[in-house]
Protein backbone atom coordinates (compact mmCIF):
# COMPACT_ATOMS: atom_id res chain seq x y z
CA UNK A 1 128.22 100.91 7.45
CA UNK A 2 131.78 101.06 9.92
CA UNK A 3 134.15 100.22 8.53
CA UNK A 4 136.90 97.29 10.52
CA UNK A 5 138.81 100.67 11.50
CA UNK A 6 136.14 102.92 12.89
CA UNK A 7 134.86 100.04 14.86
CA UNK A 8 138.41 99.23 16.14
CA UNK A 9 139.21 102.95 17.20
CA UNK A 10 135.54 103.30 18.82
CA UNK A 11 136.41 100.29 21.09
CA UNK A 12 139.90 101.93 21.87
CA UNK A 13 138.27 105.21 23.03
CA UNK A 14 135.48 103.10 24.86
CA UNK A 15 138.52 101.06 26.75
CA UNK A 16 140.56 104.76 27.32
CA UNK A 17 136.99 105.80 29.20
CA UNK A 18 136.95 102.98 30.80
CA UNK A 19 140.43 103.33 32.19
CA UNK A 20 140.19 106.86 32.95
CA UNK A 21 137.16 106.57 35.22
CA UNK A 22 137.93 108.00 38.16
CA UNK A 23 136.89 105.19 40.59
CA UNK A 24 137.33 101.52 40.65
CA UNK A 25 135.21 99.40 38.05
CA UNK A 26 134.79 95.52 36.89
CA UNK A 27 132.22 94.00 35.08
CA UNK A 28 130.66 90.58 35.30
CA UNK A 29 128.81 88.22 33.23
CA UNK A 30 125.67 86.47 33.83
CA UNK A 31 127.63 83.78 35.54
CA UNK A 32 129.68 85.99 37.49
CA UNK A 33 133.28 85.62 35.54
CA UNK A 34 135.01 88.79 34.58
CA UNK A 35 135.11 90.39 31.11
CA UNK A 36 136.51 94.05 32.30
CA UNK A 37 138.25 95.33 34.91
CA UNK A 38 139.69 99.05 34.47
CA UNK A 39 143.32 100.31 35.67
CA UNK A 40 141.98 102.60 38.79
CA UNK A 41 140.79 98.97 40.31
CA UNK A 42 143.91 97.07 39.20
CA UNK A 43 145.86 100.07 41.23
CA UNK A 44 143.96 99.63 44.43
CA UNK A 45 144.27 95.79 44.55
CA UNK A 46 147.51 95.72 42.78
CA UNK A 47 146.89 93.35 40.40
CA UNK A 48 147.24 93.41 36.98
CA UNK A 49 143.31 93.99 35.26
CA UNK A 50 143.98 92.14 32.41
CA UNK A 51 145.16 89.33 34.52
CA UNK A 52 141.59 89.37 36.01
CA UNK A 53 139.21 89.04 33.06
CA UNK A 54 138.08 85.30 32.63
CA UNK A 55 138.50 84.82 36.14
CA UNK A 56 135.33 84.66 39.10
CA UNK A 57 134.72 87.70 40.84
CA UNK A 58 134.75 85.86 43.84
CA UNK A 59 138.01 84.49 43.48
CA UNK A 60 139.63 88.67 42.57
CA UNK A 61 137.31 90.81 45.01
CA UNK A 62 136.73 89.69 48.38
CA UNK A 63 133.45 89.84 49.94
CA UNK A 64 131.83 90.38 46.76
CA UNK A 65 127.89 90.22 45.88
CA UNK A 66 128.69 91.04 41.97
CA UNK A 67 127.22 87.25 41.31
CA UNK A 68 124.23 87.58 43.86
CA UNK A 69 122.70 90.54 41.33
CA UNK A 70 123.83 88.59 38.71
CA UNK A 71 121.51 85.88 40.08
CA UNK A 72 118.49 88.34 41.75
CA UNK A 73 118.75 91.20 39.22
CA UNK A 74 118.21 93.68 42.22
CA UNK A 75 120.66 96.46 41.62
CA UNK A 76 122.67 97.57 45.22
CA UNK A 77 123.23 101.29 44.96
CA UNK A 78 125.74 103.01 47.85
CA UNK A 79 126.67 99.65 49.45
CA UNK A 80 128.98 99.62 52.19
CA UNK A 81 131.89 96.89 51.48
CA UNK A 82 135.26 96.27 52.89
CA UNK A 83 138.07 95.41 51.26
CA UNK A 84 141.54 95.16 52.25
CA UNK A 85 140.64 96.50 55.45
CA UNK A 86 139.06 99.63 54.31
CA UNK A 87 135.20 100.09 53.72
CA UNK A 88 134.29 101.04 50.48
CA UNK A 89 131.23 102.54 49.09
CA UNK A 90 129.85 100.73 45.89
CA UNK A 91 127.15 100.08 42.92
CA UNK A 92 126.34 97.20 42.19
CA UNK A 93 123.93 97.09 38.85
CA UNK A 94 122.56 94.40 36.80
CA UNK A 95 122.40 95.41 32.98
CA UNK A 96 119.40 93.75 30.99
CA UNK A 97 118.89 92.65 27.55
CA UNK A 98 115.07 90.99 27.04
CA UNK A 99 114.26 90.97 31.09
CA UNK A 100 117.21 88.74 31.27
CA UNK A 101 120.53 89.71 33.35
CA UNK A 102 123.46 89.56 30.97
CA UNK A 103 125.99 91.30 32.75
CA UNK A 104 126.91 93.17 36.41
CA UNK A 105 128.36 96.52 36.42
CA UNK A 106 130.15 97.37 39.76
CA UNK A 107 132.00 100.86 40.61
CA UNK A 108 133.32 101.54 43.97
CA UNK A 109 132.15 105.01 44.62
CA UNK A 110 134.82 106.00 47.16
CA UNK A 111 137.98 104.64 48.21
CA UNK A 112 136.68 104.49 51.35
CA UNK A 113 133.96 105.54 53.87
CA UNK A 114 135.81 108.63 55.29
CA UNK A 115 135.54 109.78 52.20
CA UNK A 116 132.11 109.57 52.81
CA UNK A 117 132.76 110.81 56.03
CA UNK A 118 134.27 113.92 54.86
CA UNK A 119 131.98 114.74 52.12
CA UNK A 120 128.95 114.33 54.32
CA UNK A 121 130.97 116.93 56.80
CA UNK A 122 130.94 119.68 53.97
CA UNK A 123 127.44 118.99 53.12
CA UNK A 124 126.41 119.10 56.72
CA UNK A 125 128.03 122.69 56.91
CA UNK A 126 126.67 123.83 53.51
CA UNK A 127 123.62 122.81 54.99
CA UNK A 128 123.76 124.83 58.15
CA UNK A 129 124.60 127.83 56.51
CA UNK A 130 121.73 127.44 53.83
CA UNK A 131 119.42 127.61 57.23
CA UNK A 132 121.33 130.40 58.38
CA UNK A 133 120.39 132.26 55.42
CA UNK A 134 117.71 131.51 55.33
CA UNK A 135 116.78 132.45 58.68
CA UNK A 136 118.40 135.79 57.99
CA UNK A 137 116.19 136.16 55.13
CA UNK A 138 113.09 135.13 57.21
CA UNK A 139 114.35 137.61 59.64
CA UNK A 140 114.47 140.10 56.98
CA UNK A 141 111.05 139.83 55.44
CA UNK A 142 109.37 138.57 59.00
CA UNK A 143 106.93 140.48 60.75
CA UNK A 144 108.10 142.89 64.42
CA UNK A 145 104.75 142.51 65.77
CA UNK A 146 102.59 140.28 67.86
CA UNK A 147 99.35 140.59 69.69
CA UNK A 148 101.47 140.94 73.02
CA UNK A 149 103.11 144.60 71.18
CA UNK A 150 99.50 145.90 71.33
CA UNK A 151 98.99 148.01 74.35
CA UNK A 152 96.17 149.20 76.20
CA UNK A 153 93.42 148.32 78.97
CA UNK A 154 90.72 149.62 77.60
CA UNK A 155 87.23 147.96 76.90
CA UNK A 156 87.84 148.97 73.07
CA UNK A 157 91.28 147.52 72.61
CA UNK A 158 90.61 144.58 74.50
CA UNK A 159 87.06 143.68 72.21
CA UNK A 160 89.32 144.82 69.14
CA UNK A 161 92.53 142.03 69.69
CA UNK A 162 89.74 139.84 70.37
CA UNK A 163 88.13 140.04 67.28
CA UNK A 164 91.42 140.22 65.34
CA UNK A 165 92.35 137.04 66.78
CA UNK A 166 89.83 135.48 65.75
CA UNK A 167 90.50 136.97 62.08
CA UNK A 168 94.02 135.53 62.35
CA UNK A 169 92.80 131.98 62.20
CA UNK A 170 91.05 132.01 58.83
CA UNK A 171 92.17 133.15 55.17
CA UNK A 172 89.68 135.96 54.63
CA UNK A 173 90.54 139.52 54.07
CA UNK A 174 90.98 142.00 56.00
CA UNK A 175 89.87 145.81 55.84
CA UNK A 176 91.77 147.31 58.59
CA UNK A 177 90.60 151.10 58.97
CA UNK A 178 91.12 153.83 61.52
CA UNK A 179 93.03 157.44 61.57
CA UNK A 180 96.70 158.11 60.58
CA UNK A 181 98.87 156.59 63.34
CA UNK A 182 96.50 154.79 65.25
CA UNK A 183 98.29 151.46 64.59
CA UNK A 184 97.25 149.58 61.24
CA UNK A 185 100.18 148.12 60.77
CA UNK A 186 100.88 146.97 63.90
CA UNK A 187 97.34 145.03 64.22
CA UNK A 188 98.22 143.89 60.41
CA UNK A 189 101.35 142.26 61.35
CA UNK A 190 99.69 140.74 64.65
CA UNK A 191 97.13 138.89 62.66
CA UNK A 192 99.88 137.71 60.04
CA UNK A 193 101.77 136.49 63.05
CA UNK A 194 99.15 134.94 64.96
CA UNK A 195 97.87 132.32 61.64
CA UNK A 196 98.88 129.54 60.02
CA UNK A 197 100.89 131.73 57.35
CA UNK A 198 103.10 133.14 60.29
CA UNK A 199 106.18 131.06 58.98
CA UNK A 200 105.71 132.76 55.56
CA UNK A 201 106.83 136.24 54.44
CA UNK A 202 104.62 138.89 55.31
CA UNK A 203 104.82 141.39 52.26
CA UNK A 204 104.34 144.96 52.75
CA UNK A 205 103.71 147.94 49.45
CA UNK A 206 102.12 151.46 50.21
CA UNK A 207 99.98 152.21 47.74
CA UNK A 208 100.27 156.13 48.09
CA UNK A 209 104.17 155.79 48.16
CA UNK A 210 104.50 153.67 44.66
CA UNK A 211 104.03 156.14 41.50
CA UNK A 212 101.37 155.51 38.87
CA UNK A 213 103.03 154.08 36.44
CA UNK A 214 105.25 151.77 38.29
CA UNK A 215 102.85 150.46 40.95
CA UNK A 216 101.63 147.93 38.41
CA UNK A 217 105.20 146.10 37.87
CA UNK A 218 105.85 146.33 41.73
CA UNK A 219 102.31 144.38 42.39
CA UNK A 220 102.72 141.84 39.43
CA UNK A 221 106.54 142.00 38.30
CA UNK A 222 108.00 142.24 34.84
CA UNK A 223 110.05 140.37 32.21
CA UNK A 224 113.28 140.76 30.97
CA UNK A 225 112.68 143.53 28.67
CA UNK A 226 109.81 144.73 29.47
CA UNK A 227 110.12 148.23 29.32
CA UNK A 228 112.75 150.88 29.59
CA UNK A 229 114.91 150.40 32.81
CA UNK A 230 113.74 147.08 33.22
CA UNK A 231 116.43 144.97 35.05
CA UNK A 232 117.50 142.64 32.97
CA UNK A 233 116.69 139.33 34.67
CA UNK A 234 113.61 140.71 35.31
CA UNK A 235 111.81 141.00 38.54
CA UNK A 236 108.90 139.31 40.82
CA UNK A 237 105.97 141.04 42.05
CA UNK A 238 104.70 141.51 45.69
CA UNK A 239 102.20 138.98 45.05
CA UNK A 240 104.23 136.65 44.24
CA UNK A 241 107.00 137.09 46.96
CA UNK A 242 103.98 136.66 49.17
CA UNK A 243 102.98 133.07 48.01
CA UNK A 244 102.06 131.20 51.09
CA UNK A 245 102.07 134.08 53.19
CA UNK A 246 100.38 137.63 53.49
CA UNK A 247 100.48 140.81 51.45
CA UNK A 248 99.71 143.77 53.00
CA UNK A 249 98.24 147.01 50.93
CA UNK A 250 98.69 149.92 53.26
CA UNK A 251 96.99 152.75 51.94
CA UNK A 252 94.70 151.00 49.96
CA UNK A 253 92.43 154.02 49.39
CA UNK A 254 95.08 155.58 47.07
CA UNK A 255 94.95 152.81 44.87
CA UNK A 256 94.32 154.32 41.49
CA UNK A 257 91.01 153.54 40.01
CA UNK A 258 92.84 151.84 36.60
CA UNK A 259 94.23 149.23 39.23
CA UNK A 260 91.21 148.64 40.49
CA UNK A 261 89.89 146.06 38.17
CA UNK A 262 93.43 144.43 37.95
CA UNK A 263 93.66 143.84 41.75
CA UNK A 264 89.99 142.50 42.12
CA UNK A 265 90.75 139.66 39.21
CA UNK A 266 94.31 138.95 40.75
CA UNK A 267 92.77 138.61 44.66
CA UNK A 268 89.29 136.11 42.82
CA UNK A 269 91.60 134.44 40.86
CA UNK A 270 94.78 134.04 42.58
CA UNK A 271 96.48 134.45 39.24
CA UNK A 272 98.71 136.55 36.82
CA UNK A 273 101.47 137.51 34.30
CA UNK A 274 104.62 139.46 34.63
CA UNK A 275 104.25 143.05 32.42
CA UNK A 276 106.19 141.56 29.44
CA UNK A 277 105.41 137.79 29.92
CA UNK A 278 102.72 135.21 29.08
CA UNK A 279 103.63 132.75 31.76
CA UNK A 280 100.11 132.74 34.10
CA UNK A 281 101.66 132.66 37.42
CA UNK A 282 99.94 131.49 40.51
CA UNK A 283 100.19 132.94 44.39
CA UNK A 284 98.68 131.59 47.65
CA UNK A 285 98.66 134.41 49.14
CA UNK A 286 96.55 135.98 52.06
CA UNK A 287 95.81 139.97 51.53
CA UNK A 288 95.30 142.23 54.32
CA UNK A 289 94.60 145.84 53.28
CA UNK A 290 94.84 149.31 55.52
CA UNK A 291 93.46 153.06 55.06
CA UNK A 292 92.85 156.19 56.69
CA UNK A 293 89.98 157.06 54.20
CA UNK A 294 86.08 156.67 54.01
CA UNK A 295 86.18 153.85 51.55
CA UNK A 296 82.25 154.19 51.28
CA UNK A 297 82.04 157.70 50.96
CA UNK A 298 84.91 157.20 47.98
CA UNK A 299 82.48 154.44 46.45
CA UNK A 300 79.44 156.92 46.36
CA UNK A 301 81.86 159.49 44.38
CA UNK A 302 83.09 156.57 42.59
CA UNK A 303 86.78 157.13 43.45
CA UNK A 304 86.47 153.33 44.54
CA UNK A 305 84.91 150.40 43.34
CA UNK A 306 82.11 148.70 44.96
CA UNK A 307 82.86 144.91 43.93
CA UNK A 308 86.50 145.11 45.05
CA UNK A 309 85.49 146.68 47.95
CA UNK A 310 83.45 143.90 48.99
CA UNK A 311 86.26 141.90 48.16
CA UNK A 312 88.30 143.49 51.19
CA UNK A 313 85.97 144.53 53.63
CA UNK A 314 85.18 140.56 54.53
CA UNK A 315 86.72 141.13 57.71
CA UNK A 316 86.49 145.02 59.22
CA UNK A 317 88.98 145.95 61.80
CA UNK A 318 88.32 149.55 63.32
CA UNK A 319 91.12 150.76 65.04
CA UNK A 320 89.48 154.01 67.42
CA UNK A 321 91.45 157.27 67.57
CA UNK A 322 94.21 157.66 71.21
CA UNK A 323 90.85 160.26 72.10
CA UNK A 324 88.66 158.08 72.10
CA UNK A 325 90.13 155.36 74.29
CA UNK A 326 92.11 157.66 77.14
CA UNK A 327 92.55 154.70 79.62
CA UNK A 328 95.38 153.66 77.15
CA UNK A 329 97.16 156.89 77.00
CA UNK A 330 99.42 156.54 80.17
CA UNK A 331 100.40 152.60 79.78
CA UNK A 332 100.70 153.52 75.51
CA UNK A 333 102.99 156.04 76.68
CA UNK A 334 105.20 153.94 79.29
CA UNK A 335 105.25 151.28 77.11
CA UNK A 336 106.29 153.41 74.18
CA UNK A 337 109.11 154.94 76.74
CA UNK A 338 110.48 152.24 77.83
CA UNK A 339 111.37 150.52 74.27
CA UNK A 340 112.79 154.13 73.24
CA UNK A 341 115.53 154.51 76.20
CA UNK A 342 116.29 151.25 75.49
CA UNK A 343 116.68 151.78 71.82
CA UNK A 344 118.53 155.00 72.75
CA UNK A 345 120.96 153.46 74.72
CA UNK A 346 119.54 155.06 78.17
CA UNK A 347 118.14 153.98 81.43
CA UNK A 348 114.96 153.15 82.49
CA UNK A 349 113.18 156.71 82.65
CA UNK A 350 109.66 157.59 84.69
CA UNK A 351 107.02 160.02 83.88
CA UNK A 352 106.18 162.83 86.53
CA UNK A 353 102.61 162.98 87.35
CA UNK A 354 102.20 166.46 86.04
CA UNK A 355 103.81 165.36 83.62
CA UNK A 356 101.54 162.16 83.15
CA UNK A 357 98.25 164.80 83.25
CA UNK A 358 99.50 167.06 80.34
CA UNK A 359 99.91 163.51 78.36
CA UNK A 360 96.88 162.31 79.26
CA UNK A 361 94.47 165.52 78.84
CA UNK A 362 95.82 165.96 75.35
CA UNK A 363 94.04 165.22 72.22
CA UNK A 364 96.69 163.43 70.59
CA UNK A 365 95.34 164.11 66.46
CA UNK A 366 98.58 162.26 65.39
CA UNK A 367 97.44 159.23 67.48
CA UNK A 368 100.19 156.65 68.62
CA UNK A 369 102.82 158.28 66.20
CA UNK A 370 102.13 161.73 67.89
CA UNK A 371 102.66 160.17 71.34
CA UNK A 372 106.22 158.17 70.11
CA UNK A 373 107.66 161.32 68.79
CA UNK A 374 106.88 163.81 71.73
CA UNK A 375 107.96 161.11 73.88
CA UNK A 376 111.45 160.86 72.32
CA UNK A 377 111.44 164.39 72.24
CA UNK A 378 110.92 164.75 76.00
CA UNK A 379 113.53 162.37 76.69
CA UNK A 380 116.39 164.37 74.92
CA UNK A 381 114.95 167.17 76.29
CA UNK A 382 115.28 165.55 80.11
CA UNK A 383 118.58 166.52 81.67
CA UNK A 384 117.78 162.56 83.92
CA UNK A 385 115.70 159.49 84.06
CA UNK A 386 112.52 161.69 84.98
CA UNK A 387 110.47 163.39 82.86
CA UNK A 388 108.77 166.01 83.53
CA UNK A 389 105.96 168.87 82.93
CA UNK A 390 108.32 171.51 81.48
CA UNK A 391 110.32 168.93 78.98
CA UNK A 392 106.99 168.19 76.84
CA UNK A 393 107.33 169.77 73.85
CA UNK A 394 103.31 170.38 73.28
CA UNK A 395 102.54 171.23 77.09
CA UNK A 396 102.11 175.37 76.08
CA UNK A 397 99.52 174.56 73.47
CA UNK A 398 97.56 172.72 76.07
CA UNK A 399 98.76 174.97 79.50
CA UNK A 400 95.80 175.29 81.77
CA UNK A 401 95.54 179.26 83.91
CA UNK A 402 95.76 179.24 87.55
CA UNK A 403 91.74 178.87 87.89
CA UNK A 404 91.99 175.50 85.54
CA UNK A 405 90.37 176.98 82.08
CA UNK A 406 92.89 176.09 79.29
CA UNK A 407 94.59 179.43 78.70
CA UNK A 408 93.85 181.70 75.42
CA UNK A 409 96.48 182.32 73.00
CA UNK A 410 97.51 186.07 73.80
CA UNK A 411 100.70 187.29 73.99
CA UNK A 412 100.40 187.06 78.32
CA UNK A 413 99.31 183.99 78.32
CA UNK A 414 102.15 182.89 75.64
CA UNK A 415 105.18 184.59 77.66
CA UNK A 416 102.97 182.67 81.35
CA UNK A 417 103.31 179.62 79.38
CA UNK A 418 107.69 180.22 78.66
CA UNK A 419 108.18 181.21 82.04
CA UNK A 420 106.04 177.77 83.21
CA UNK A 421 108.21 175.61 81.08
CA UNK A 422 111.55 177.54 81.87
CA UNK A 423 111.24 176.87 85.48
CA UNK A 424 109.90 172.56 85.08
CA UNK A 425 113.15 172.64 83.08
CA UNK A 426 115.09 174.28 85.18
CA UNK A 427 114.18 172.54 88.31
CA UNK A 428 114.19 168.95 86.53
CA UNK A 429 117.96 170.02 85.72
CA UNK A 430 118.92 170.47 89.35
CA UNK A 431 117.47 167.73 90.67
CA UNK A 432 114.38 170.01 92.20
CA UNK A 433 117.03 172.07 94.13
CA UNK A 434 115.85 175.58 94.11
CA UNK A 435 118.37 177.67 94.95
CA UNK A 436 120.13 175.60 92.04
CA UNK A 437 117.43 176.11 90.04
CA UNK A 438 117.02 179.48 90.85
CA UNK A 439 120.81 180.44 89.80
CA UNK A 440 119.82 178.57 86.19
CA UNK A 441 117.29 180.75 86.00
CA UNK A 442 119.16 184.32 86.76
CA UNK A 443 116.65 184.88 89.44
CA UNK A 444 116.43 185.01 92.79
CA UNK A 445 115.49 182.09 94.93
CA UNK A 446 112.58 184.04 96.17
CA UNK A 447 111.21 185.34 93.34
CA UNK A 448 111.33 181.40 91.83
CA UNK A 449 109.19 180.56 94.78
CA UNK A 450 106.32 182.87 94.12
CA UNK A 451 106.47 181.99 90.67
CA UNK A 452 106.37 178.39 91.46
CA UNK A 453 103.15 179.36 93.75
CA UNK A 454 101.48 181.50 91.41
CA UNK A 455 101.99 178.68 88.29
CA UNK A 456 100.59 176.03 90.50
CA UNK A 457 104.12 174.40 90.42
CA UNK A 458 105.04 171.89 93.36
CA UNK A 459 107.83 171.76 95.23
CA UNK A 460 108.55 168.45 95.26
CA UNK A 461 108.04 166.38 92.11
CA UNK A 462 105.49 163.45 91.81
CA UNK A 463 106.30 160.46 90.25
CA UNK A 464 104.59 157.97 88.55
């Protein structure tokens, strides 16, 4: 048992608390008379506290409700109440022994309310930052894409954002296919964007860029410790970075064929563990998946598994190759112009209609990505905001003879084909001034014109 001394030096410590609380404090009794009433209080109201105790808490505290909760039992938590001309912020709680009020404990929280006032301010701020962040973060791991980025007239392109539209609205997945550069990506993102998971991170991992052995701790993440190298807080997964939102497999075909299984049970089940960890973890996430390869030829040599293939393909998106669909050559490529001058710091430039023919006869076997870089090539190339014939970079591979046959690659045709770009180049430099052009070109301006004539060049330049 205490002892008469340990019992005497507990109350002393309790009664030191009590006086050290930072903020004013009284308790009641069940009848609303006073039996403590620490220092900090005494302070504020400049009385003495011990002075107080015995007394009613009406007759020490004006405005007081101490003996109304003494009476309802209903505590009053962050009550406004003025006192000496200041409004305070106070508790007001009833303690219970048996369901029966036996005492009233009552703090004032503040001093007064522009306390409040002030601490609200800093929250407020804290809070607008946290949304700052967080918006850069969004921004960060947000999609660049919409529907309205995909160009083109044609019947194909048209019927295609159609039917990914209507892919956008639902939860399925989606097998988006079609050759290197045509755009994957881009109609990827544009789905992501145009669902119900567009306020959610879009999550993108390249399956042919990710070696072997790590690809499986990038998908699913790892514990502290899980293997050599291993940060040592451990890391999350793409899957579950994507909860709520979408994760996007690019390259889906080079998914090795050990990962296989592992990826079907994670997109059935929606579940898994961190390489190191026993924690199941759960992801709501939406997978959209991209290749360049013959995923049914690959299942026939089984390089790729049927059932997870099944899984995917719910929703086939077949992007066509830039030869197939020519109509969107031309606006692809003005489009694509546009965004890189601007990006490059340069004024709006214009295609010459020569110019316009070589892009729109070519085959284009890099697709979209083929067109962006010759385009930015061009316009270094351009000595203004035209460009022309003579600044494409691939225009000799594809140079027609005078008679219109594309030209064979012999050494005449190959030196036809310098002189052809020389002079586009040098005339685009001086404005289409020939004797300007001419003097570029160490030549005289006579020779320049029956070179022009012979090459099928004209003498003014066509815009378009």
């Amino acid at each position: 048992m205490n002892t008469i001394k340990e019992i005497t030096e507990k109350l002393r410590l309790y009664e030191r608390i009590f006086d050290n609380i930072n903020a004013g404090v009284l308790v009641i009794d069940a009848d609303g008379y006073i039996t403590h009433f620490n220092k900090p209080y005494g302070r504020f109201l400049n009385m003495d506290p011990s002075a107080q105790i015995g007394r009613h808490c009406t007759e020490v505290v004006e405005n007081t409700r101490m003996h109304i909760v003494a009476r309802t039992g209903e505590a009053e938590i962050n009550k406004s109440h003025r006192i000496k001309g200041q409004d305070m912020v106070v508790q007001r709680i009833p303690i219970k022994k048996d369901g029966q009020v036996i005492a009233v404990y009552g703090q004032v929280m503040f001093k007064n309310v522009a306390e409040v006032r002030e601490l609200a301010a800093k929250l407020s701020v804290l809070e607008s930052k946290v949304q700052l962040f967080e918006k850069e973060i969004f921004d960060l791991r947000a999609t660049r894409y919409t529907f309205d980025c995909i160009i083109g007239p044609s019947d194909a392109i048209t019927r295609l954002k159609q039917e990914a539209q209507k892919a956008a609205s639902n939860n399925s997945g989606v097998l988006v296919t079609g050759e290197s550069g045509t755009g994957k990506e881009l109609f990827s993102q544009a789905i992501h964007n145009a669902g119900p998971r567009r306020l959610h991170p879009f999550v993108r991992i390249n399956c042919a860029a990710i070696p072997k052995d790590l690809l499986e701790s990038e998908l699913f993440g790892y514990e502290e410790g899980a293997f050599t190298g291993a940060r040592t807080k451990g890391k999350p997964g793409k899957f579950e970075l994507a909860n709520k939102g979408t994760i996007f497999l690019d390259e889906i075909g080079d998914l090795p064929l050990d990962m296989q299984p592992k990826l079907l049970r994670v997109l059935e089940e929606k579940e898994f563990e961190r390489i190191g960890g026993t924690k199941v973890l759960r992801s709501d996430f939406r997978v959209i998946c991209a290749t360049n390869q013959n995923l049914e030829e690959m299942m026939k040599k089984n390089r790729f598994r049927r059932d997870l293939f099944y899984r995917l393909n719910v929703i086939p998106v077949h992007i066509p190759p830039l030869r197939e669909r020519p109509a969107d050559i031309l606006p692809l490529a003005k489009h694509m112009l546009k965004k890189i001058a601007k990006e490059a710091g340069r004024p709006v430039m214009k295609i010459e209609k020569k110019a316009a023919k070589e892009i729109e006869r070519y085959h284009w076997p890099g697709n979209a990505r083929e067109l962006s870089n010759v385009l930015e090539r061009a316009m270094y190339a351009s000595g203004n905001d035209i460009i022309y014939k003579g600044d494409l970079p691939f225009n000799l591979a594809a140079a027609e003879d005078v008679s219109g046959r594309l030209s064979k690659p012999t050494l005449k045709n190959a030196r036809n084909e310098a002189q052809i770009k020389a002079i586009y180049q040098a005339l685009a430099r001086t404005g289409y001034n020939k004797a300007k052009a001419a003097r570029l070109l160490g030549i005289h301006r006579t020779l320049l014109y029956k070179k022009m004539k012979k090459y099928n060049i004209g003498l003014m330049p066509e815009q378009d």
